[in-house]
C-alpha atoms as a PDB file:
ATOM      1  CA  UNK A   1     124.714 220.319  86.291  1.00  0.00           C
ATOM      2  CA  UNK A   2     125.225 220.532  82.584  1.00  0.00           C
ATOM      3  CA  UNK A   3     124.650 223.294  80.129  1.00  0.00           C
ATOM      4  CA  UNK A   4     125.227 223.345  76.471  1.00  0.00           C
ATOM      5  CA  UNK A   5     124.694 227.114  74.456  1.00  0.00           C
ATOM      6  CA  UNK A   6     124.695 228.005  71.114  1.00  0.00           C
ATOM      7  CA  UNK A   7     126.166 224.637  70.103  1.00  0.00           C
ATOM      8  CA  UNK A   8     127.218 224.279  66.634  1.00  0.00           C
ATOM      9  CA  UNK A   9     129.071 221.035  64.674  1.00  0.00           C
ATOM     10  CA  UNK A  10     130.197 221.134  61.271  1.00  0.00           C
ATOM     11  CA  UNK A  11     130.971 217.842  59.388  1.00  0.00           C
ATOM     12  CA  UNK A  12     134.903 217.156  59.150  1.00  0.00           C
ATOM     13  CA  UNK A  13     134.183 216.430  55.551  1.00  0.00           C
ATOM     14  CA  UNK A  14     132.847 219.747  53.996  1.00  0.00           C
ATOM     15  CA  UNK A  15     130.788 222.676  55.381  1.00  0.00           C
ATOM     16  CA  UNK A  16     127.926 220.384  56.436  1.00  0.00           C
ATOM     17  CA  UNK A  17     126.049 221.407  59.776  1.00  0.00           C
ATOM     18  CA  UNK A  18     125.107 218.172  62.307  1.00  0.00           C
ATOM     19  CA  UNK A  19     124.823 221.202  64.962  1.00  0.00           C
ATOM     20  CA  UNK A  20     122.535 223.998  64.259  1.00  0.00           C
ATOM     21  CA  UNK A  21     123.052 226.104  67.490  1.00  0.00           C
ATOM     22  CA  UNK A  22     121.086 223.917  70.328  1.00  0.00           C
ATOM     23  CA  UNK A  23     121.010 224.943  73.928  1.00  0.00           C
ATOM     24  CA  UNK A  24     120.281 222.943  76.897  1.00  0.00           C
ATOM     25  CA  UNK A  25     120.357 222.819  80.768  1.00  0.00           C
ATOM     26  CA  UNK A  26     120.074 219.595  82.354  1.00  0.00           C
ATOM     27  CA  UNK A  27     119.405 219.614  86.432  1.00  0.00           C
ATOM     28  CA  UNK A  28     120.978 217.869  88.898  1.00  0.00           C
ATOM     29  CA  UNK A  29     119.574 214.315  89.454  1.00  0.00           C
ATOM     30  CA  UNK A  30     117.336 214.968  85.851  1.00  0.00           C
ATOM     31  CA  UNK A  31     116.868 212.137  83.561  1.00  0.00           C
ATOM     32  CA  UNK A  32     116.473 213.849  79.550  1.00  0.00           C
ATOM     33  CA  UNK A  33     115.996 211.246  77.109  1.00  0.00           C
ATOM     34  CA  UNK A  34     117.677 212.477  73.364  1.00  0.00           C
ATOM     35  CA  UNK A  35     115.259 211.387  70.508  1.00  0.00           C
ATOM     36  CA  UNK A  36     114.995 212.120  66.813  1.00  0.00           C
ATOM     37  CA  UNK A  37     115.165 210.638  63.270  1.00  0.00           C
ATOM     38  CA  UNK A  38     118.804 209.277  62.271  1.00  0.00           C
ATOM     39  CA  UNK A  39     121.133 211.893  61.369  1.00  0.00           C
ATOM     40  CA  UNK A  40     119.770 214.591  63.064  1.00  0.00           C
ATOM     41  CA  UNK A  41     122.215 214.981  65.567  1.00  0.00           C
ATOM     42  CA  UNK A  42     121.862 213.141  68.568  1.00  0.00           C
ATOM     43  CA  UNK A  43     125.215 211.536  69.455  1.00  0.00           C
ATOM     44  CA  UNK A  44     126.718 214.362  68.572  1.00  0.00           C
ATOM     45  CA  UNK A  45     124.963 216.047  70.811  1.00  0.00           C
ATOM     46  CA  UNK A  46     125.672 214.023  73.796  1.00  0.00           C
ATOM     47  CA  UNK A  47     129.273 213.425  72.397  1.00  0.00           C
ATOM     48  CA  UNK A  48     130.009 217.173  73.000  1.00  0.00           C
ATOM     49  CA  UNK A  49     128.123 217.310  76.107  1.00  0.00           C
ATOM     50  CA  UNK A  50     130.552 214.834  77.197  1.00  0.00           C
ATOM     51  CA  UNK A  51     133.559 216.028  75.886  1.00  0.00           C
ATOM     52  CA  UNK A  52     134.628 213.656  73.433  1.00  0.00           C
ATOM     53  CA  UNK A  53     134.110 215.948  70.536  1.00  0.00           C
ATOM     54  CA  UNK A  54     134.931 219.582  70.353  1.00  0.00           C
ATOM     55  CA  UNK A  55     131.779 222.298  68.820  1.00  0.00           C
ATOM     56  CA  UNK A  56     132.928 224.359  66.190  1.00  0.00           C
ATOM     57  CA  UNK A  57     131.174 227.370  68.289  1.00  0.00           C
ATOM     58  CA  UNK A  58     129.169 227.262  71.426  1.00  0.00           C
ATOM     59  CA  UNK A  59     130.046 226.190  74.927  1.00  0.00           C
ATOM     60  CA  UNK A  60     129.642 223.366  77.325  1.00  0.00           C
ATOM     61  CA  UNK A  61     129.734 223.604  80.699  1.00  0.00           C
ATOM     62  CA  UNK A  62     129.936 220.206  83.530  1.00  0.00           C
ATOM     63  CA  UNK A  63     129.602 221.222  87.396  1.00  0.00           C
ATOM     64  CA  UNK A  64     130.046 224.718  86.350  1.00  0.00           C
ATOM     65  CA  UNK A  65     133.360 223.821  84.637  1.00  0.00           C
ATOM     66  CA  UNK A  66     133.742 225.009  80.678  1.00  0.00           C
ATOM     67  CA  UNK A  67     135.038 221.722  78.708  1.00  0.00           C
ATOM     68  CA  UNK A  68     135.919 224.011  75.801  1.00  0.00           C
ATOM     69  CA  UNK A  69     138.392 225.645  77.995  1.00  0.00           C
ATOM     70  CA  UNK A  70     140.129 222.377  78.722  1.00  0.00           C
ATOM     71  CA  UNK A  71     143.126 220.476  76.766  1.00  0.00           C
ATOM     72  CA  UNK A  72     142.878 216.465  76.068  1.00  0.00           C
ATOM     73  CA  UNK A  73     144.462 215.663  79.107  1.00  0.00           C
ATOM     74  CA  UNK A  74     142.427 217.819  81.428  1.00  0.00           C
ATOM     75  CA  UNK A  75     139.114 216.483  79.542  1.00  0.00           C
ATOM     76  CA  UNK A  76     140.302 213.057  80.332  1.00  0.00           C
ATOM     77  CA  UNK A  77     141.043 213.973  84.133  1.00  0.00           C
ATOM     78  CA  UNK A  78     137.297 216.038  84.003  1.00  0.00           C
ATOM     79  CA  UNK A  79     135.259 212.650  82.879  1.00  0.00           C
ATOM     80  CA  UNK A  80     137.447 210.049  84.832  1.00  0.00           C
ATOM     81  CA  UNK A  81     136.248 211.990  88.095  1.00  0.00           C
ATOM     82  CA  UNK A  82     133.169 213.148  86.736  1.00  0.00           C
ATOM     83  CA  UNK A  83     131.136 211.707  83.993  1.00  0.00           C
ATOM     84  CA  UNK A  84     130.333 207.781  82.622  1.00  0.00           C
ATOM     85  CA  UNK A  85     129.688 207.105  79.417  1.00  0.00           C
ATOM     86  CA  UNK A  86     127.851 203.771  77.908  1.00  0.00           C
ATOM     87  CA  UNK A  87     128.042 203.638  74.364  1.00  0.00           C
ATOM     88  CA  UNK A  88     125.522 201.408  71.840  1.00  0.00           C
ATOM     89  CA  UNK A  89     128.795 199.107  70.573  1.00  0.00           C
ATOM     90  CA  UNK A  90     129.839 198.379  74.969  1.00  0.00           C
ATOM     91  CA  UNK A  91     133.964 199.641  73.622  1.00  0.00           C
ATOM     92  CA  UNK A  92     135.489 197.066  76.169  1.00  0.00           C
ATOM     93  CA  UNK A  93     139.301 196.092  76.143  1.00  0.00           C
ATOM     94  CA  UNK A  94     138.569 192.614  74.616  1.00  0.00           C
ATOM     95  CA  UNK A  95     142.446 191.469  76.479  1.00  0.00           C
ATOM     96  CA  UNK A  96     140.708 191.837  79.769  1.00  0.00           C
ATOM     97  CA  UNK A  97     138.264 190.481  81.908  1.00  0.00           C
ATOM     98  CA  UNK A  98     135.257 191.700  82.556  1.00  0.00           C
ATOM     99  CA  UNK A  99     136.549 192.536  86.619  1.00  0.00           C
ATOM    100  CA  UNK A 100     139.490 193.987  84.838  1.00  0.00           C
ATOM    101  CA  UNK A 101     137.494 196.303  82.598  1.00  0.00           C
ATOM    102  CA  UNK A 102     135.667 197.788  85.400  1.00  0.00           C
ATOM    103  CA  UNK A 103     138.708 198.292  87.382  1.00  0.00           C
ATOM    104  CA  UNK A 104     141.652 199.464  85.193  1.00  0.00           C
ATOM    105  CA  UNK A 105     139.535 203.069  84.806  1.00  0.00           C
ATOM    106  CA  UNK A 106     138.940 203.170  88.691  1.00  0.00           C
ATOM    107  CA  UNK A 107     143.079 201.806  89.316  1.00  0.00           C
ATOM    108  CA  UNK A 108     143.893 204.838  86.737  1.00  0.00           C
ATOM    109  CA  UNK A 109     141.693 207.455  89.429  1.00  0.00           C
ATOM    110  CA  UNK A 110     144.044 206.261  91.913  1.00  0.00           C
ATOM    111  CA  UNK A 111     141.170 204.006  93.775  1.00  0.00           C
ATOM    112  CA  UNK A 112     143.329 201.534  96.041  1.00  0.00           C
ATOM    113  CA  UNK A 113     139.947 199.220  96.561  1.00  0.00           C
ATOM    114  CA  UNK A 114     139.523 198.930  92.749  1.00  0.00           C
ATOM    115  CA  UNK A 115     139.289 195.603  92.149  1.00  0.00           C
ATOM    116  CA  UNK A 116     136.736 195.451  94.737  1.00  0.00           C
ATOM    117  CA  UNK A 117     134.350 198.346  93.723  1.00  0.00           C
ATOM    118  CA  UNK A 118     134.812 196.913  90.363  1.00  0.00           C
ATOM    119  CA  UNK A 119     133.675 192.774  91.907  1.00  0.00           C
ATOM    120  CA  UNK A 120     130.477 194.693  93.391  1.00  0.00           C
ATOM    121  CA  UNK A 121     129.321 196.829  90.593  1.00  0.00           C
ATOM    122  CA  UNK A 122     129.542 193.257  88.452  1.00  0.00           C
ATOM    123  CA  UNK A 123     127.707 191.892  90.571  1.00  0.00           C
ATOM    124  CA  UNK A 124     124.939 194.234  90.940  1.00  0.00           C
ATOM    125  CA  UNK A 125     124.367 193.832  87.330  1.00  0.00           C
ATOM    126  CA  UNK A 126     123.964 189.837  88.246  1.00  0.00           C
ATOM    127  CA  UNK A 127     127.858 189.504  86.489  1.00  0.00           C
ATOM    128  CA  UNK A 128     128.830 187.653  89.629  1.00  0.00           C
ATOM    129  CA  UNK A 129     129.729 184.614  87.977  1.00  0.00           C
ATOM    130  CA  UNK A 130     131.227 186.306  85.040  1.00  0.00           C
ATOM    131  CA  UNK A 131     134.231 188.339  86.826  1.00  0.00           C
ATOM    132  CA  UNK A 132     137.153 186.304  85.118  1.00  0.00           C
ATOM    133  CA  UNK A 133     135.391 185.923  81.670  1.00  0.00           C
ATOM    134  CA  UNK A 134     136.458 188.008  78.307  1.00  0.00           C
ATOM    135  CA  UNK A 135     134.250 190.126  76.217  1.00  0.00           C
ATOM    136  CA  UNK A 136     134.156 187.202  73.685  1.00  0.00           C
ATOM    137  CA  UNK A 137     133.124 184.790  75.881  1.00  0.00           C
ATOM    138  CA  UNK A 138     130.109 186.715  76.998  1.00  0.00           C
ATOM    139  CA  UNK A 139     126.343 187.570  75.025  1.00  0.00           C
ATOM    140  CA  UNK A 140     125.976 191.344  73.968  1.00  0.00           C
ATOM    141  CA  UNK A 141     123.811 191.724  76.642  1.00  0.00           C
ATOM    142  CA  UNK A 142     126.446 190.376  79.604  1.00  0.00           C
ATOM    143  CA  UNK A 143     128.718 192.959  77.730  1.00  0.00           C
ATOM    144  CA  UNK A 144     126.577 195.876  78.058  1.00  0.00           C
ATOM    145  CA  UNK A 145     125.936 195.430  81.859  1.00  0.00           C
ATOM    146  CA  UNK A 146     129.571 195.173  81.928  1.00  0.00           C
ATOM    147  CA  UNK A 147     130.140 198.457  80.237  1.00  0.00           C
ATOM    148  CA  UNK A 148     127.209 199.343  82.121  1.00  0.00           C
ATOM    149  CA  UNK A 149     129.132 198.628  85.705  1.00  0.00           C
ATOM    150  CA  UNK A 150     132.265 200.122  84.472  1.00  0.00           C
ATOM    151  CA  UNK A 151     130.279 203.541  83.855  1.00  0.00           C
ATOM    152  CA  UNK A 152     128.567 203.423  87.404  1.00  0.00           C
ATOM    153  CA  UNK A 153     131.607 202.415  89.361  1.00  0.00           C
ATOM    154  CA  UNK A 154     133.438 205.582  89.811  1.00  0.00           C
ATOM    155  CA  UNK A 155     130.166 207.219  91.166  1.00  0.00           C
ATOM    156  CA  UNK A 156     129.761 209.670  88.622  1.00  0.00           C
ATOM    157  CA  UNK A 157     127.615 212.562  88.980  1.00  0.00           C
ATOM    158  CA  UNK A 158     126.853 212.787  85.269  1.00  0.00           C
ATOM    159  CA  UNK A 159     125.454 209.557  83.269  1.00  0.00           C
ATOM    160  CA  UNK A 160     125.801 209.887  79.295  1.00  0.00           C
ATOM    161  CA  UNK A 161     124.190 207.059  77.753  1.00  0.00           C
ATOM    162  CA  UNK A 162     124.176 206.614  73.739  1.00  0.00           C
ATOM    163  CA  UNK A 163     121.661 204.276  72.778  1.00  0.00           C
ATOM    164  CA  UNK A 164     122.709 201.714  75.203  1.00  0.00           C
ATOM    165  CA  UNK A 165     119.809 199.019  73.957  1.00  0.00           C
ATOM    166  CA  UNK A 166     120.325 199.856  70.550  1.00  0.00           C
ATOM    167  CA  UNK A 167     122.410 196.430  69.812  1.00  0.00           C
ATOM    168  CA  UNK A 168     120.336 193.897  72.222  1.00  0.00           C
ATOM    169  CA  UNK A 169     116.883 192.279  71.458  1.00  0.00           C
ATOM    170  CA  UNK A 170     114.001 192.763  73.611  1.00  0.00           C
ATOM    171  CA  UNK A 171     114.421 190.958  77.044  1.00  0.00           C
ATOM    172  CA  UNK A 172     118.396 192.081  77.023  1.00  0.00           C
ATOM    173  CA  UNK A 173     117.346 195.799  76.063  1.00  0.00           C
ATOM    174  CA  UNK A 174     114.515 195.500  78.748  1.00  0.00           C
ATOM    175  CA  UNK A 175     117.087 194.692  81.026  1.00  0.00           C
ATOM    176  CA  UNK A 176     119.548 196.866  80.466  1.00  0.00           C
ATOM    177  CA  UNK A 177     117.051 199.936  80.629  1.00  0.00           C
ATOM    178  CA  UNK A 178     115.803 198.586  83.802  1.00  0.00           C
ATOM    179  CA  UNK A 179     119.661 198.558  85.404  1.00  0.00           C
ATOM    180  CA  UNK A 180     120.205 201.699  83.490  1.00  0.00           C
ATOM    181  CA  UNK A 181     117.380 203.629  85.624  1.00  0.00           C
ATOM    182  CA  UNK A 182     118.721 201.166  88.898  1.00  0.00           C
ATOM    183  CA  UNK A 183     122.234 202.666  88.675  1.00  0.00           C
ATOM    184  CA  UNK A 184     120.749 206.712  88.063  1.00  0.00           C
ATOM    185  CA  UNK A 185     118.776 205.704  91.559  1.00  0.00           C
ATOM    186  CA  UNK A 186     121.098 204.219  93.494  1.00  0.00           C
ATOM    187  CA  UNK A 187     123.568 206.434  93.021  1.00  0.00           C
ATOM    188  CA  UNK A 188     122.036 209.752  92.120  1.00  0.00           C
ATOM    189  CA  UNK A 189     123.590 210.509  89.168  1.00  0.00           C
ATOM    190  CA  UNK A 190     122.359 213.438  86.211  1.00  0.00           C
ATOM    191  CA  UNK A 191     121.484 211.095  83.268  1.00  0.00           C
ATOM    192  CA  UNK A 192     121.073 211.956  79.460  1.00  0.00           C
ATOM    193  CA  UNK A 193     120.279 209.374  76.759  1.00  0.00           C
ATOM    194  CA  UNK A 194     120.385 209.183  73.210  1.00  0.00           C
ATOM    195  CA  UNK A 195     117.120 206.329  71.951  1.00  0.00           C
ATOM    196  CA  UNK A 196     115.336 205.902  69.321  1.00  0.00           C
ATOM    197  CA  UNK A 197     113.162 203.367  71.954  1.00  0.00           C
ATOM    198  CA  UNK A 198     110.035 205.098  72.941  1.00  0.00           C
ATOM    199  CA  UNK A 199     109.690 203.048  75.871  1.00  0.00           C
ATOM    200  CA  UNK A 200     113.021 204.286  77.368  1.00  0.00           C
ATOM    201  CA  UNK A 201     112.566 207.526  76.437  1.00  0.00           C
ATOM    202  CA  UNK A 202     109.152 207.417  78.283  1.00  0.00           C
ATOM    203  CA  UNK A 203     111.348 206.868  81.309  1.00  0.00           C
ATOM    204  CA  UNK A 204     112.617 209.729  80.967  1.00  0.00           C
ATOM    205  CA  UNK A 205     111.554 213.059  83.325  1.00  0.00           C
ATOM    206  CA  UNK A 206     112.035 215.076  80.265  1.00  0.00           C
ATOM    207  CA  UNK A 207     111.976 214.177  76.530  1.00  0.00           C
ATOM    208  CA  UNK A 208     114.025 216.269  73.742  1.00  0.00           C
ATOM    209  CA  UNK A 209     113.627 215.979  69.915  1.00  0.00           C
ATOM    210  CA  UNK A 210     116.105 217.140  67.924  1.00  0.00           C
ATOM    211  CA  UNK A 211     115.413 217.308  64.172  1.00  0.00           C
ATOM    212  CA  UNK A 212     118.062 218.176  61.370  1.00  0.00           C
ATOM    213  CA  UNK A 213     120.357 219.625  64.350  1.00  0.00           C
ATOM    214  CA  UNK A 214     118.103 221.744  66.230  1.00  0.00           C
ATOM    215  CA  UNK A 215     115.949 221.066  68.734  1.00  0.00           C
ATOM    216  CA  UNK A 216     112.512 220.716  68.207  1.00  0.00           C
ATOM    217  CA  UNK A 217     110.640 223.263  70.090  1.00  0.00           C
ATOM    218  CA  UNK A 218     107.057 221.230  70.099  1.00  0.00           C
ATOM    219  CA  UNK A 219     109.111 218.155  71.942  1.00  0.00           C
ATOM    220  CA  UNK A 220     110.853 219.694  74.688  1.00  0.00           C
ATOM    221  CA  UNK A 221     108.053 218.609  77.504  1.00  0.00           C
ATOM    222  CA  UNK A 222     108.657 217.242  80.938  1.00  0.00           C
END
């Protein structure tokens, strides 16, 4: 489902290495939880996995598809159909609505029912009564299921989840990580996830530590 070989990331800075050549397969319908200190690579990890940042050597490969080999645009096109992401800081369109948030991506696949896929997924994440209310007007947590929704609503077969409770307190990370693991099962998606949460990580089928950007071959364990 998702392979990364011989990945390495240099700093846009200076000559500094974030990627030390890591290689990993993920399975279809696997759950790998990311750990590590800070700084030794994580996001980028799942950054290039998802093709939002390019390796400076290496390869990674989606549904048998190499993202190296593909411009912007085509990346764009790849993930739209493809791939969510959730990200630790939510990165909704604070002009919008939360219904409009989760629809514009799904309007921009060409979905004619988008506004209604996008009313569902809200309210699976108990948004129902939030639909027509703006990322300011709504609690980190009521943003994050909203991010949360937008990732799960095009169905995507690959889940990439960067510390998604990293910004909440307990009961809103709690929740989260139990719609997280909702959304992987009911729609059988391939989920990696960057945490520095043991619980969450626990979750996980299989747990990968990756210390000053290489894996760590003592924590790769199902």
């Amino acid at each position: 489902m998702l392979e990364a070989a011989g990945l390495t990331l240099a700093g846009n800075a200076g000559p500094v290495e974030i990627l030390k050549g890591i290689s990993l397969s993920v399975d279809r319908g696997e759950t790998v939880g990311l750990i590590g200190p800070s700084g030794s690579g994580k996001s980028s990890a799942l950054m290039l996995m998802g093709g939002l940042e390019r390796a400076s050597s290496g390869r990674v490969s989606a549904l048998g598809q190499d993202l190296g080999a593909m411009d912007e645009d085509a990346l764009a096109r790849f993930r739209r159909a493809h791939m969510g992401v959730v990200f630790q800081s939510f990165h909704l369109i604070p002009t919008m609505t939360a219904l409009e948030n989760v629809a514009v991506p799904l309007e921009l696949a060409g979905a004619r029912d988008a506004f209604d896929r996008a009313e569902a997924e809200l309210r699976a994440v108990g948004l129902g009564h939030r639909l027509d209310h703006y990322p300011a007007q709504m609690s980190g947590g009521e943003q994050q299921r909203v991010a949360l929704a937008r990732a799960a609503a095009p169905r995507p077969a690959i889940l990439l989840a960067d510390e998604p409770t990293g910004n909440l307190d307990g009961s809103n990370g709690a929740a989260i990580m139990e719609m997280l693991f909702g959304l992987r099962d009911r729609h059988g998606a391939t989920l990696v996830l960057v945490t520095h949460a043991p619980d969450l990580a626990a979750r996980c089928d299989r747990v990968v530590r990756l210390v000053d950007g290489r894996l760590d071959p003592a924590r790769v364990a199902a």
